[in-house]
PDB file of N, CA and C in Angstrom:
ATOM      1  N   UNK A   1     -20.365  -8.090  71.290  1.00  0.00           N
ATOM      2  CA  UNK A   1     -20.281  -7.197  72.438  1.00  0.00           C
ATOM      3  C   UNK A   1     -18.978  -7.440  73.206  1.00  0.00           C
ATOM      4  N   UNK A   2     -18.897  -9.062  73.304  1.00  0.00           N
ATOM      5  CA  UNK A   2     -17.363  -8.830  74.208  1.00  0.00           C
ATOM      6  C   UNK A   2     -16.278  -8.756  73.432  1.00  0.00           C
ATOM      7  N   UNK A   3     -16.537  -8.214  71.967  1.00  0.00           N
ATOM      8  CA  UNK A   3     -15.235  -8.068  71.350  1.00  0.00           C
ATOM      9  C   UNK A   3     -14.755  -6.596  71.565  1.00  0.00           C
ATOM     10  N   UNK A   4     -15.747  -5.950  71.127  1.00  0.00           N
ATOM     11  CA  UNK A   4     -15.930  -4.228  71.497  1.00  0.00           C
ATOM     12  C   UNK A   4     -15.259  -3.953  72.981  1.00  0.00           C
ATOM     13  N   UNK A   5     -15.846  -4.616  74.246  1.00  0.00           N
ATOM     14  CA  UNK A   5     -14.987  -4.549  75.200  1.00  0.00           C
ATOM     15  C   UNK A   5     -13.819  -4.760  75.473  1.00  0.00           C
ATOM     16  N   UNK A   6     -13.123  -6.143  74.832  1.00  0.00           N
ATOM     17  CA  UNK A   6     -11.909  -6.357  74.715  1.00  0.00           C
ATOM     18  C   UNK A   6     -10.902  -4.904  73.936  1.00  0.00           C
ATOM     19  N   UNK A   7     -11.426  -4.894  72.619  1.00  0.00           N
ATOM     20  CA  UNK A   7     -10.693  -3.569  72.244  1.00  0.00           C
ATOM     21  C   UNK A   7     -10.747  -2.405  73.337  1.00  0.00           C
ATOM     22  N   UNK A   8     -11.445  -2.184  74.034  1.00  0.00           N
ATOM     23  CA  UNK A   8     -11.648  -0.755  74.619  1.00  0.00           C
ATOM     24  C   UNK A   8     -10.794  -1.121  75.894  1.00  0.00           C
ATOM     25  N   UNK A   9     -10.427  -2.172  76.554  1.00  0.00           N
ATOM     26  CA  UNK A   9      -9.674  -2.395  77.307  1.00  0.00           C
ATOM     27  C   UNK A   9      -8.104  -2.530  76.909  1.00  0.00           C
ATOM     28  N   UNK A  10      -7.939  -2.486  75.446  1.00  0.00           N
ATOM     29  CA  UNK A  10      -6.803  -2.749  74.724  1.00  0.00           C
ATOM     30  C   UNK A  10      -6.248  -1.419  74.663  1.00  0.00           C
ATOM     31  N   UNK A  11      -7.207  -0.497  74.085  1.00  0.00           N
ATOM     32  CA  UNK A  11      -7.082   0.908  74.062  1.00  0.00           C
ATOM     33  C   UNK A  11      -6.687   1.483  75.247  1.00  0.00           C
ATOM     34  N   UNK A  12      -7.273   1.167  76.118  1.00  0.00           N
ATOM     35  CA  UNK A  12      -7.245   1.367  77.587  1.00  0.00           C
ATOM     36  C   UNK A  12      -5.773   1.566  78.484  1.00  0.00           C
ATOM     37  N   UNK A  13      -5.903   0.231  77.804  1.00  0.00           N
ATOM     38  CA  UNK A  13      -4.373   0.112  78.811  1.00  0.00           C
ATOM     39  C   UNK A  13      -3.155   0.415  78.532  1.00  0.00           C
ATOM     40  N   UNK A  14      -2.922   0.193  76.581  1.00  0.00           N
ATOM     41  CA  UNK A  14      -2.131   1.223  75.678  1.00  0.00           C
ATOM     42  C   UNK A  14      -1.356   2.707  76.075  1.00  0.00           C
ATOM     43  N   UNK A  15      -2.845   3.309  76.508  1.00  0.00           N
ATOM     44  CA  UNK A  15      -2.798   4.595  76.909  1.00  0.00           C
ATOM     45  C   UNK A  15      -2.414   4.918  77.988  1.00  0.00           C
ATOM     46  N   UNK A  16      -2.850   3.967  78.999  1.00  0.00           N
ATOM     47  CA  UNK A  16      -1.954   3.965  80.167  1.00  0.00           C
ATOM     48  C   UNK A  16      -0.468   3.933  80.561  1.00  0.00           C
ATOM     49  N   UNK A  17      -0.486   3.073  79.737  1.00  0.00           N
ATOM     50  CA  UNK A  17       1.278   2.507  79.002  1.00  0.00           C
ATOM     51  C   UNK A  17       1.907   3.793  78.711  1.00  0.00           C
ATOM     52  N   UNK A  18       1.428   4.598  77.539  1.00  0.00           N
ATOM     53  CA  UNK A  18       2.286   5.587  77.612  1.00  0.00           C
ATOM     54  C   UNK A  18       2.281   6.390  78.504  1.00  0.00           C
ATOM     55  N   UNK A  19       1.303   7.303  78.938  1.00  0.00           N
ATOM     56  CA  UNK A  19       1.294   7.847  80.263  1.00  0.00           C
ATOM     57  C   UNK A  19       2.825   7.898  80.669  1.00  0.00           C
ATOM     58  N   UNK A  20       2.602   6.737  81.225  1.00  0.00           N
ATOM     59  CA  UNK A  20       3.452   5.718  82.343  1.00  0.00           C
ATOM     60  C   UNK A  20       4.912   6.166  81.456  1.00  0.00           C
ATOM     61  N   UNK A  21       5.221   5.956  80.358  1.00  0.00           N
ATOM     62  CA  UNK A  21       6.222   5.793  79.706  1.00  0.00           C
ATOM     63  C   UNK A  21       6.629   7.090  79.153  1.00  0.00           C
ATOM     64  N   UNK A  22       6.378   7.939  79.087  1.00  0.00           N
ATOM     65  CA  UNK A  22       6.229   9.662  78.787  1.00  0.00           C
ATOM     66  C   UNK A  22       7.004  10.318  79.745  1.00  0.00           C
ATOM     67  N   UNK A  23       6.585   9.937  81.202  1.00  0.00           N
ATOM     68  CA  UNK A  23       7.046  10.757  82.154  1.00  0.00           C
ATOM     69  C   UNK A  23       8.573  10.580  81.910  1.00  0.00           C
ATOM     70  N   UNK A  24       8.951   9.112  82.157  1.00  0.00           N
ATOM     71  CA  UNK A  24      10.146   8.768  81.799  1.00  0.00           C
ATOM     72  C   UNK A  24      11.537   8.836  80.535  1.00  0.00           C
ATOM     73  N   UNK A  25      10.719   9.123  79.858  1.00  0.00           N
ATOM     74  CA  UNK A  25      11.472   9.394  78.346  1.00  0.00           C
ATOM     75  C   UNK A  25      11.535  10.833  78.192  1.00  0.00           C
ATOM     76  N   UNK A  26      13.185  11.125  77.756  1.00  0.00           N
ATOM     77  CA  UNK A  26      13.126  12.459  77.269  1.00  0.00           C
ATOM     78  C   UNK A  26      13.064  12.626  75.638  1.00  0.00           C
ATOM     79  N   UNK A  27      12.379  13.554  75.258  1.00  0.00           N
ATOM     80  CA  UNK A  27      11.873  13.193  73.501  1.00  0.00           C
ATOM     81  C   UNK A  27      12.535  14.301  73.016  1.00  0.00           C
ATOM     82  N   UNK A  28      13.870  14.142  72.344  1.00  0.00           N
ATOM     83  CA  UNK A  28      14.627  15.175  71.269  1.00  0.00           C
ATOM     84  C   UNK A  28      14.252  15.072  70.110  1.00  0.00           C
ATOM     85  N   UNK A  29      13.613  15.946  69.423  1.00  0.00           N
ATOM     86  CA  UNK A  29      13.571  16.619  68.038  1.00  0.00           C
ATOM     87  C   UNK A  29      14.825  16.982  67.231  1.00  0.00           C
ATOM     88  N   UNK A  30      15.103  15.789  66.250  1.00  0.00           N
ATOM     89  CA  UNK A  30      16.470  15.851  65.797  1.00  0.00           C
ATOM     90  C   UNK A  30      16.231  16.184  64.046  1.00  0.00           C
ATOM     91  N   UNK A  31      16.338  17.100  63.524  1.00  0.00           N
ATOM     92  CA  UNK A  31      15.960  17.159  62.150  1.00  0.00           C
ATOM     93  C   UNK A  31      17.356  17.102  61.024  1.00  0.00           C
ATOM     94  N   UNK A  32      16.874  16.827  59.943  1.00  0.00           N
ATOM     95  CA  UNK A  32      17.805  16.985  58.500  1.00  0.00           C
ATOM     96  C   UNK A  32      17.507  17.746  58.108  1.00  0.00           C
ATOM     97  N   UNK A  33      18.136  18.684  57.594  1.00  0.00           N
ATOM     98  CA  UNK A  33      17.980  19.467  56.466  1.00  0.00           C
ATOM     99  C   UNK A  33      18.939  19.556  55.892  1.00  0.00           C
ATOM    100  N   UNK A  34      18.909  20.120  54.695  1.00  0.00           N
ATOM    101  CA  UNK A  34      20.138  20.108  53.326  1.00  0.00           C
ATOM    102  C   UNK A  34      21.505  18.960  53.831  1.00  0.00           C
ATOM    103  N   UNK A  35      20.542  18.459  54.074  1.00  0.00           N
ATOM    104  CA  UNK A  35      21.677  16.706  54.511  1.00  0.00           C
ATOM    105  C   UNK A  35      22.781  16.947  55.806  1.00  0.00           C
ATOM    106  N   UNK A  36      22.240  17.627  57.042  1.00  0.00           N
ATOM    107  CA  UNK A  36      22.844  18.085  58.182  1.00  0.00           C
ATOM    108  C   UNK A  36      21.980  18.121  58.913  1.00  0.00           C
ATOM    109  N   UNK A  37      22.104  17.394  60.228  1.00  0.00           N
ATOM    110  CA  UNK A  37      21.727  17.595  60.927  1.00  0.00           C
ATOM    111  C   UNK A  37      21.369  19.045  62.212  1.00  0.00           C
ATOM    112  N   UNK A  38      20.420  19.080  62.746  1.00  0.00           N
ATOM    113  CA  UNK A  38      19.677  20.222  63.262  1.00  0.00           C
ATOM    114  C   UNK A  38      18.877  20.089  64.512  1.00  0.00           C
ATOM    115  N   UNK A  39      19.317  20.138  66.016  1.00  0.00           N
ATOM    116  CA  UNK A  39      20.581  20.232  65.900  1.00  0.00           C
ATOM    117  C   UNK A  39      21.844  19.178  65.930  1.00  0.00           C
ATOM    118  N   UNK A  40      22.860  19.828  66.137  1.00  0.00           N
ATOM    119  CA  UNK A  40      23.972  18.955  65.505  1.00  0.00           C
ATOM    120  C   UNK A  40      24.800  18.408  67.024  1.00  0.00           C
ATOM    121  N   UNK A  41      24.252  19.075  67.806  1.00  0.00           N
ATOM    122  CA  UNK A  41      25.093  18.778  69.174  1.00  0.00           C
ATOM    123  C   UNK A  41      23.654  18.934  70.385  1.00  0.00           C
ATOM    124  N   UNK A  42      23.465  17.606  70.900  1.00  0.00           N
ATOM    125  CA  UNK A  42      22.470  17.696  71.721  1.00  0.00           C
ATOM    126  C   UNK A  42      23.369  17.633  73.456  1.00  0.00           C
ATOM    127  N   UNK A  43      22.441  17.525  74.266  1.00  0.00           N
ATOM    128  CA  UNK A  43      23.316  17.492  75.500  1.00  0.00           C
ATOM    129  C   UNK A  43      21.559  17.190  76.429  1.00  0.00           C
ATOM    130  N   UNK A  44      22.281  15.999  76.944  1.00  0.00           N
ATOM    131  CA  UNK A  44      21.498  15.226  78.123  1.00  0.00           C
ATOM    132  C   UNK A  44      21.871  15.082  78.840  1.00  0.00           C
ATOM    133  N   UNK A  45      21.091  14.655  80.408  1.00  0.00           N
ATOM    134  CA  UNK A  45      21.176  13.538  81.451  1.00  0.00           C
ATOM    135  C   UNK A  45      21.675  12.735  81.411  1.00  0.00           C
ATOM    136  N   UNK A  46      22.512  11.929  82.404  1.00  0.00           N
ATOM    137  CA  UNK A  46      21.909  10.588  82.826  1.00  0.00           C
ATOM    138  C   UNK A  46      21.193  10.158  83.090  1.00  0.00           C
ATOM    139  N   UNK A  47      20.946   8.529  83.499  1.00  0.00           N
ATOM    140  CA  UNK A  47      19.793   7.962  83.779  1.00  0.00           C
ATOM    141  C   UNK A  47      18.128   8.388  83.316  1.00  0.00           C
ATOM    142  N   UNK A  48      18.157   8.820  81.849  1.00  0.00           N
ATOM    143  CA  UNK A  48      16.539   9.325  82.156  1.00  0.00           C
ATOM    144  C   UNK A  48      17.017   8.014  80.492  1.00  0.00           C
ATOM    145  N   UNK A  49      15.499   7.628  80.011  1.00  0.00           N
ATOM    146  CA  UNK A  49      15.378   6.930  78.496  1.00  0.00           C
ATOM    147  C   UNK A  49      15.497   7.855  77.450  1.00  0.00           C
ATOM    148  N   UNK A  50      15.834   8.341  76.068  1.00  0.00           N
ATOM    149  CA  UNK A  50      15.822   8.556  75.466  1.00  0.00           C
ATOM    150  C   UNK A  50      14.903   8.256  73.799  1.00  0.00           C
ATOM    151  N   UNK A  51      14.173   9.210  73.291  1.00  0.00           N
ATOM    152  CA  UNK A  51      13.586   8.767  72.088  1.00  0.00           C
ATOM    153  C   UNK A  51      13.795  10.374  71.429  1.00  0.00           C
ATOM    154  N   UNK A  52      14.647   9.430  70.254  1.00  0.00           N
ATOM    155  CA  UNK A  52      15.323  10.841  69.325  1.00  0.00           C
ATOM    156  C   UNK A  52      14.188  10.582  68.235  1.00  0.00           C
ATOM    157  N   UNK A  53      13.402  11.561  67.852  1.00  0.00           N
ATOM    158  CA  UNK A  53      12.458  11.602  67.125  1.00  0.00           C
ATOM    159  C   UNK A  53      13.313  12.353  65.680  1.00  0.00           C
ATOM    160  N   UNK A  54      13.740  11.610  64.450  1.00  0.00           N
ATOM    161  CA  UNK A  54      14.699  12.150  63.403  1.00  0.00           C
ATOM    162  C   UNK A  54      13.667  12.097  62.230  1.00  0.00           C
ATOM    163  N   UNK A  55      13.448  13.879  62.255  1.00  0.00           N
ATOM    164  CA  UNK A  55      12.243  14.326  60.922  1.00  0.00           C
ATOM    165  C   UNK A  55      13.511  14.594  59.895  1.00  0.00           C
ATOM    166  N   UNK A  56      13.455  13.797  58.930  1.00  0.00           N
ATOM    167  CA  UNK A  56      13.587  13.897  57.633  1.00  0.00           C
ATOM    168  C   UNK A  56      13.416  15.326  56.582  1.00  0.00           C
ATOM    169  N   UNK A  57      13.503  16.698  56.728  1.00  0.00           N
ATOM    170  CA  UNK A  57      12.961  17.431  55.718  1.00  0.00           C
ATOM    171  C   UNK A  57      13.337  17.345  54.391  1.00  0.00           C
ATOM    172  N   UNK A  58      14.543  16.582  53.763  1.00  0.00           N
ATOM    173  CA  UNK A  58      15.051  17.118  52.962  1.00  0.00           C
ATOM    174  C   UNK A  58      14.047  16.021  51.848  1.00  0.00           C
ATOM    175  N   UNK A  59      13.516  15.692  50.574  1.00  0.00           N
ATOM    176  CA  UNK A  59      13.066  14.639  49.869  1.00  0.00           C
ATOM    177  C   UNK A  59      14.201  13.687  49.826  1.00  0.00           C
ATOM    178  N   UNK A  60      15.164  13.331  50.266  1.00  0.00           N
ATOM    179  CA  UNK A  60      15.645  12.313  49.630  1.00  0.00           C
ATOM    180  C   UNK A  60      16.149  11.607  50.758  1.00  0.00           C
ATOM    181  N   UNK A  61      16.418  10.350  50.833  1.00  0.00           N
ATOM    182  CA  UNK A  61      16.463   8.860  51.662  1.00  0.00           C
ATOM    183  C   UNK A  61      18.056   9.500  52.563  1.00  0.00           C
ATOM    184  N   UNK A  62      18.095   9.228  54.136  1.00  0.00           N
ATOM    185  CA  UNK A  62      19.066   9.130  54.993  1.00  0.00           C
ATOM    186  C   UNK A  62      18.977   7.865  55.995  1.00  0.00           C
ATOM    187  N   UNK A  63      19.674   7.967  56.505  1.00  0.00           N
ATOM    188  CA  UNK A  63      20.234   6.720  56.924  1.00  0.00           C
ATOM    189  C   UNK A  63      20.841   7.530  58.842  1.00  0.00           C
ATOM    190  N   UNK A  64      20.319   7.444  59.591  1.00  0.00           N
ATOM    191  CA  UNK A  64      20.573   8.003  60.676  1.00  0.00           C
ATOM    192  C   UNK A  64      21.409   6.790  61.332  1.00  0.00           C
ATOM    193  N   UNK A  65      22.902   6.920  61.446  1.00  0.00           N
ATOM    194  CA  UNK A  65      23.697   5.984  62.509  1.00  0.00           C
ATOM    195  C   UNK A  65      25.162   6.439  63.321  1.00  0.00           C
ATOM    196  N   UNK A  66      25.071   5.317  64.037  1.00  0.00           N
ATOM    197  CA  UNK A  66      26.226   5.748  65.127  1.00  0.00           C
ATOM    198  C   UNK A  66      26.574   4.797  65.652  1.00  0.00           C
ATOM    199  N   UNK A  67      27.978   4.383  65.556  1.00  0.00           N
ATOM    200  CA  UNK A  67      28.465   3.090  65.840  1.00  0.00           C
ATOM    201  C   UNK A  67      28.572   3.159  67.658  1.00  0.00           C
ATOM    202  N   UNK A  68      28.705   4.251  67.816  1.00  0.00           N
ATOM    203  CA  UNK A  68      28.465   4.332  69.580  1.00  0.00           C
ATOM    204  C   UNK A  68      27.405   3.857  70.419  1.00  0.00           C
ATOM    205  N   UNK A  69      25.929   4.537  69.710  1.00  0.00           N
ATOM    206  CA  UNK A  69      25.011   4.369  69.872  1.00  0.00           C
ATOM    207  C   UNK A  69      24.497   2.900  69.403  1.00  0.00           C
ATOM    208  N   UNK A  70      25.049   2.195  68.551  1.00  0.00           N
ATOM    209  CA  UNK A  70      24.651   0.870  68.521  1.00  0.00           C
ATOM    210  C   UNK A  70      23.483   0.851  67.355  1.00  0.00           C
ATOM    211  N   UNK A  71      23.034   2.178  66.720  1.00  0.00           N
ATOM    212  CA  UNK A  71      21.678   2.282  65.686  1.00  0.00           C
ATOM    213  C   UNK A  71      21.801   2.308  64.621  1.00  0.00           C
ATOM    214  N   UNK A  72      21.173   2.094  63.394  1.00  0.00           N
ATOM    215  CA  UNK A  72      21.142   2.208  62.290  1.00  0.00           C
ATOM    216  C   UNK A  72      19.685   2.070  62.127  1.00  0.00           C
ATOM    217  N   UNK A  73      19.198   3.298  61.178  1.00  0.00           N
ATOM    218  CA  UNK A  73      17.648   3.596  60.997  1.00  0.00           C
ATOM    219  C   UNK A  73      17.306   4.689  59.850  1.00  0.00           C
ATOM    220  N   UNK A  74      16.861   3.590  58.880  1.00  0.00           N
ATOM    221  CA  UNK A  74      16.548   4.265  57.221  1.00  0.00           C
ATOM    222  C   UNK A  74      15.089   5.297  57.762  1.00  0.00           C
ATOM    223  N   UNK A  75      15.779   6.491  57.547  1.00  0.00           N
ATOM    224  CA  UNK A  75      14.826   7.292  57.154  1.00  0.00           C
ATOM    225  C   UNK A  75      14.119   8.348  55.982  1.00  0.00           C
ATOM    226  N   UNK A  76      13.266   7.541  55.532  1.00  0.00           N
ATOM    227  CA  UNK A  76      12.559   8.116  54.241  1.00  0.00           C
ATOM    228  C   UNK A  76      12.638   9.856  54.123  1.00  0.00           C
ATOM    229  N   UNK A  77      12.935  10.176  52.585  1.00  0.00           N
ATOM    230  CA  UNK A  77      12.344  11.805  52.562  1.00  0.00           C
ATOM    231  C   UNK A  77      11.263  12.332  53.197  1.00  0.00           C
ATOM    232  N   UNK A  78      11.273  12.882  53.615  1.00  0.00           N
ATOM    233  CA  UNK A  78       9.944  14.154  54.303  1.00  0.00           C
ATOM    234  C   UNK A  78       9.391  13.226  55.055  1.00  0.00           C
ATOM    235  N   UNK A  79       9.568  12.401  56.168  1.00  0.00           N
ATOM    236  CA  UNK A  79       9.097  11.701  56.904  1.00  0.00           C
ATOM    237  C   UNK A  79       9.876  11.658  58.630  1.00  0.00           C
ATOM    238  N   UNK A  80       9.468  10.915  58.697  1.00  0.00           N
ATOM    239  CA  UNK A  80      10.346  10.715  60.523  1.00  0.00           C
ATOM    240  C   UNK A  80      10.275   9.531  61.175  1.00  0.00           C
ATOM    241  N   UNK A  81      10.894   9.165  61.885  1.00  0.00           N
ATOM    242  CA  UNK A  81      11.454   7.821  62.224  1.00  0.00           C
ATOM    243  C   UNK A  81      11.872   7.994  64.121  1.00  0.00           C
ATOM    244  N   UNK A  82      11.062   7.086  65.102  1.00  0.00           N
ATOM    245  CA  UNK A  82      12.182   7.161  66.028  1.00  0.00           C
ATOM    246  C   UNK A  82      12.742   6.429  66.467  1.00  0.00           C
ATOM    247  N   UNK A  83      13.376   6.543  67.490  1.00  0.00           N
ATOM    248  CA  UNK A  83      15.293   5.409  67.739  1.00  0.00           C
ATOM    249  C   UNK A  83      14.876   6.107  69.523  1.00  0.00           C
ATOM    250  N   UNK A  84      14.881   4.814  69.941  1.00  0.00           N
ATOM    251  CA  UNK A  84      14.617   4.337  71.523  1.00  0.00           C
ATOM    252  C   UNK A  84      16.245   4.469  71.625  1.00  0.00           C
ATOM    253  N   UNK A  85      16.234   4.882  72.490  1.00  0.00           N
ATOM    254  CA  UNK A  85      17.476   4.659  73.581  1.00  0.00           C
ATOM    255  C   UNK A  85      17.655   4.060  74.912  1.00  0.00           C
ATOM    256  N   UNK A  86      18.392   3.509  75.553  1.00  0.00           N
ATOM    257  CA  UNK A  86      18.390   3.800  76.908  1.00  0.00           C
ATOM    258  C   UNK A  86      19.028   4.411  77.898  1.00  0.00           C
ATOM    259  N   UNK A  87      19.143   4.325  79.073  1.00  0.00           N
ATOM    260  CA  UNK A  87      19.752   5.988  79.628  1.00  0.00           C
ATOM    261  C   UNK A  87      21.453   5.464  79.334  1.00  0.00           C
ATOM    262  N   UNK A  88      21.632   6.780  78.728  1.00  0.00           N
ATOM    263  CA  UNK A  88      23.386   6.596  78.626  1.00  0.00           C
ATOM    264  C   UNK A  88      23.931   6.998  79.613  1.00  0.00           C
ATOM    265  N   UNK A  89      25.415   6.490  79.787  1.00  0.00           N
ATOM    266  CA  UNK A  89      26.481   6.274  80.553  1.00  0.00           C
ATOM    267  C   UNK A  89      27.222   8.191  80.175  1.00  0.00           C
ATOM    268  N   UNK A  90      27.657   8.744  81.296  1.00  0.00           N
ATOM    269  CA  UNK A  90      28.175  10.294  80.582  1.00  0.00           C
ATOM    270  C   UNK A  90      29.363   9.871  79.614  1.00  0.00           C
ATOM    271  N   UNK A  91      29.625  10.876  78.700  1.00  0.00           N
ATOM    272  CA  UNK A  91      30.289  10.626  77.746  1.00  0.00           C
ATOM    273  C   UNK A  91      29.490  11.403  76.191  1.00  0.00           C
ATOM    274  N   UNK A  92      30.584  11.240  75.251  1.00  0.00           N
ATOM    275  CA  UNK A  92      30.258  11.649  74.232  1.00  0.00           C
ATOM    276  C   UNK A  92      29.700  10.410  72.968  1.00  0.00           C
ATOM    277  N   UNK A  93      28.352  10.702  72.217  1.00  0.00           N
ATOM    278  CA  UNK A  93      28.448   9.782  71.140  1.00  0.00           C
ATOM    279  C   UNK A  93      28.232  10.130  70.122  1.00  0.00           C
ATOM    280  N   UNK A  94      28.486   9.837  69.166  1.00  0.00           N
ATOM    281  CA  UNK A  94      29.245  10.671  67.798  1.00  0.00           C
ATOM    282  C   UNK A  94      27.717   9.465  66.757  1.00  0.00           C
ATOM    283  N   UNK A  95      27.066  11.019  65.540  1.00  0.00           N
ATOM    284  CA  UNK A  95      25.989   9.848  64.609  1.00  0.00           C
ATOM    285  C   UNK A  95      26.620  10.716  63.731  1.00  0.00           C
ATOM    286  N   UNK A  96      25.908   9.855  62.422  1.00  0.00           N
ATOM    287  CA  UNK A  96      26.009  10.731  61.278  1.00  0.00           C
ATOM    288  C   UNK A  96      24.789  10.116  60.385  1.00  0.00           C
ATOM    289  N   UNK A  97      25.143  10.927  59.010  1.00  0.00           N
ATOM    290  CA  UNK A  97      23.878  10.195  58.641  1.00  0.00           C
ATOM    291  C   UNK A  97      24.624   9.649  57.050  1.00  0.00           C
ATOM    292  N   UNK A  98      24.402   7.919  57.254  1.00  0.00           N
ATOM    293  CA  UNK A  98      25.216   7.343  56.648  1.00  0.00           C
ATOM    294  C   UNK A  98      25.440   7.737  54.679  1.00  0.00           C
ATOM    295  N   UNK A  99      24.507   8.219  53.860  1.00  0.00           N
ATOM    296  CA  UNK A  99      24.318   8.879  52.607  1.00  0.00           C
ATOM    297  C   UNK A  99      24.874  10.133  52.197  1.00  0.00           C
ATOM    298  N   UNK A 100      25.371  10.778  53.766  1.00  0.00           N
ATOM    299  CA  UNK A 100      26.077  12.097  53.602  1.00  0.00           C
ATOM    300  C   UNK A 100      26.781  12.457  54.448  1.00  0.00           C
ATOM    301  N   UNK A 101      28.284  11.614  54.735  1.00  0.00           N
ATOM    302  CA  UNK A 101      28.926  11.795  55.729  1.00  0.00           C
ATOM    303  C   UNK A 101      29.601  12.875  55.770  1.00  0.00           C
ATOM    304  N   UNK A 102      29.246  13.809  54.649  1.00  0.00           N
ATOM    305  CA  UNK A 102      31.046  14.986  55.203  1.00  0.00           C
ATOM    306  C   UNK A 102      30.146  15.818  55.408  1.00  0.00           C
ATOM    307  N   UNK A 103      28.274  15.698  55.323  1.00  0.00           N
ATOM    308  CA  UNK A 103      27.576  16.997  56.216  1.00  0.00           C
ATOM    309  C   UNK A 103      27.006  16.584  57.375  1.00  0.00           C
ATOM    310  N   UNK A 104      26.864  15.477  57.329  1.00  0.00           N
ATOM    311  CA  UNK A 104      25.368  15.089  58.234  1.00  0.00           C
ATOM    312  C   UNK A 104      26.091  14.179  59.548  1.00  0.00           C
ATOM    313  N   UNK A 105      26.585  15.333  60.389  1.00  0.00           N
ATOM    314  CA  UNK A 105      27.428  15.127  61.702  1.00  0.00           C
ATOM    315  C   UNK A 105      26.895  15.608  63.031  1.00  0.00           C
ATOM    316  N   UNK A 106      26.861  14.802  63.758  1.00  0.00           N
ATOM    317  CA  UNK A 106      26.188  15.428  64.911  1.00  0.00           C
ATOM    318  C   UNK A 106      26.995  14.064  66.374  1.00  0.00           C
ATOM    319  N   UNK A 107      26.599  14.832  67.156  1.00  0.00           N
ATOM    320  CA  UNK A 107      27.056  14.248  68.726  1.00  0.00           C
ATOM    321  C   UNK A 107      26.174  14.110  69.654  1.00  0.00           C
ATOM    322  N   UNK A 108      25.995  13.233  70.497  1.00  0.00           N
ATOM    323  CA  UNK A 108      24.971  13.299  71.965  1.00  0.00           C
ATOM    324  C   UNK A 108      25.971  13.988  73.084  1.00  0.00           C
ATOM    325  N   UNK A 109      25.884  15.138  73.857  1.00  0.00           N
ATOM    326  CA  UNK A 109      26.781  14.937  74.769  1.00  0.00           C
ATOM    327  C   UNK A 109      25.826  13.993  76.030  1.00  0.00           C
ATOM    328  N   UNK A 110      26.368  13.348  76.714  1.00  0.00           N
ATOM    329  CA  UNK A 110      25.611  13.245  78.094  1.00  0.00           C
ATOM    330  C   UNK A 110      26.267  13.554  79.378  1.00  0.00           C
ATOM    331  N   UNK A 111      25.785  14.316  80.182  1.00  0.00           N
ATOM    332  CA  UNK A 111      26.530  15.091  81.607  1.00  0.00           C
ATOM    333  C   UNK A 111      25.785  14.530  82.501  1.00  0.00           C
ATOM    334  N   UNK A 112      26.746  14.326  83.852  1.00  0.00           N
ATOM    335  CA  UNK A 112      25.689  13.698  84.975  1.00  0.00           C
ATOM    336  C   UNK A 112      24.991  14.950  85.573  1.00  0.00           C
ATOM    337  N   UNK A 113      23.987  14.636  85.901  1.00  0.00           N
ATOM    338  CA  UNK A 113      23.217  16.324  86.107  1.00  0.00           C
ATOM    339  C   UNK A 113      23.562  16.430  88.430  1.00  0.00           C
ATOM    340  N   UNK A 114      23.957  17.410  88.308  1.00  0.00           N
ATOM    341  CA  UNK A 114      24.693  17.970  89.454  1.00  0.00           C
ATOM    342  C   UNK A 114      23.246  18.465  90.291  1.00  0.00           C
TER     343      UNK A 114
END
């Protein structure tokens, strides 16, 4: 019995957690297809967190990175992968996706929001 409770308080507070952590994070939908990114030029805030959610469509293995961004993150065919950020500084940051560099190009812009 007090194991059942323990989990449900585990669950509990999990959920709370995100809540909490949702409001704060902005969640971009960043996709591959035919080994290019989609889209290819995003544009954010400052100060808010970032979680680039990178769906995979194409079957075959990419490699999502950016020496700006500080990431490198194998992402499987037909799958998805995400990459935490934290709030960036304005400016431009340049990814690609390391298996197909002369398609798979893309940029973050970030603008201070006025």
């Amino acid at each position: 019995m007090k194991s059942r409770y323990l989990i449900f308080l585990m669950i509990f507070a999990i959920s709370i957690i995100k809540i909490a952590v949702a409001d704060d994070v902005i969640k971009i939908d960043l996709y591959i297809k035919d080994h290019k990114f989609v889209p290819d030029i995003v544009e954010l805030p400052t100060d808010k967190k970032i979680c680039l959610v990178v769906h995979n469509d194409d079957p075959t293995i990419e490699e999502f990175e950016s020496s700006d961004l500080k990431r490198e993150k194998i992402v499987l065919g037909n799958s998805t992968v995400n990459i935490l950020l934290a709030p960036l500084s304005p400016g431009e940051y340049r990814f690609f996706g390391d298996f197909h560099q002369e398609t798979a190009q893309g940029k973050i812009i970030v603008k201070k929001e006025e």
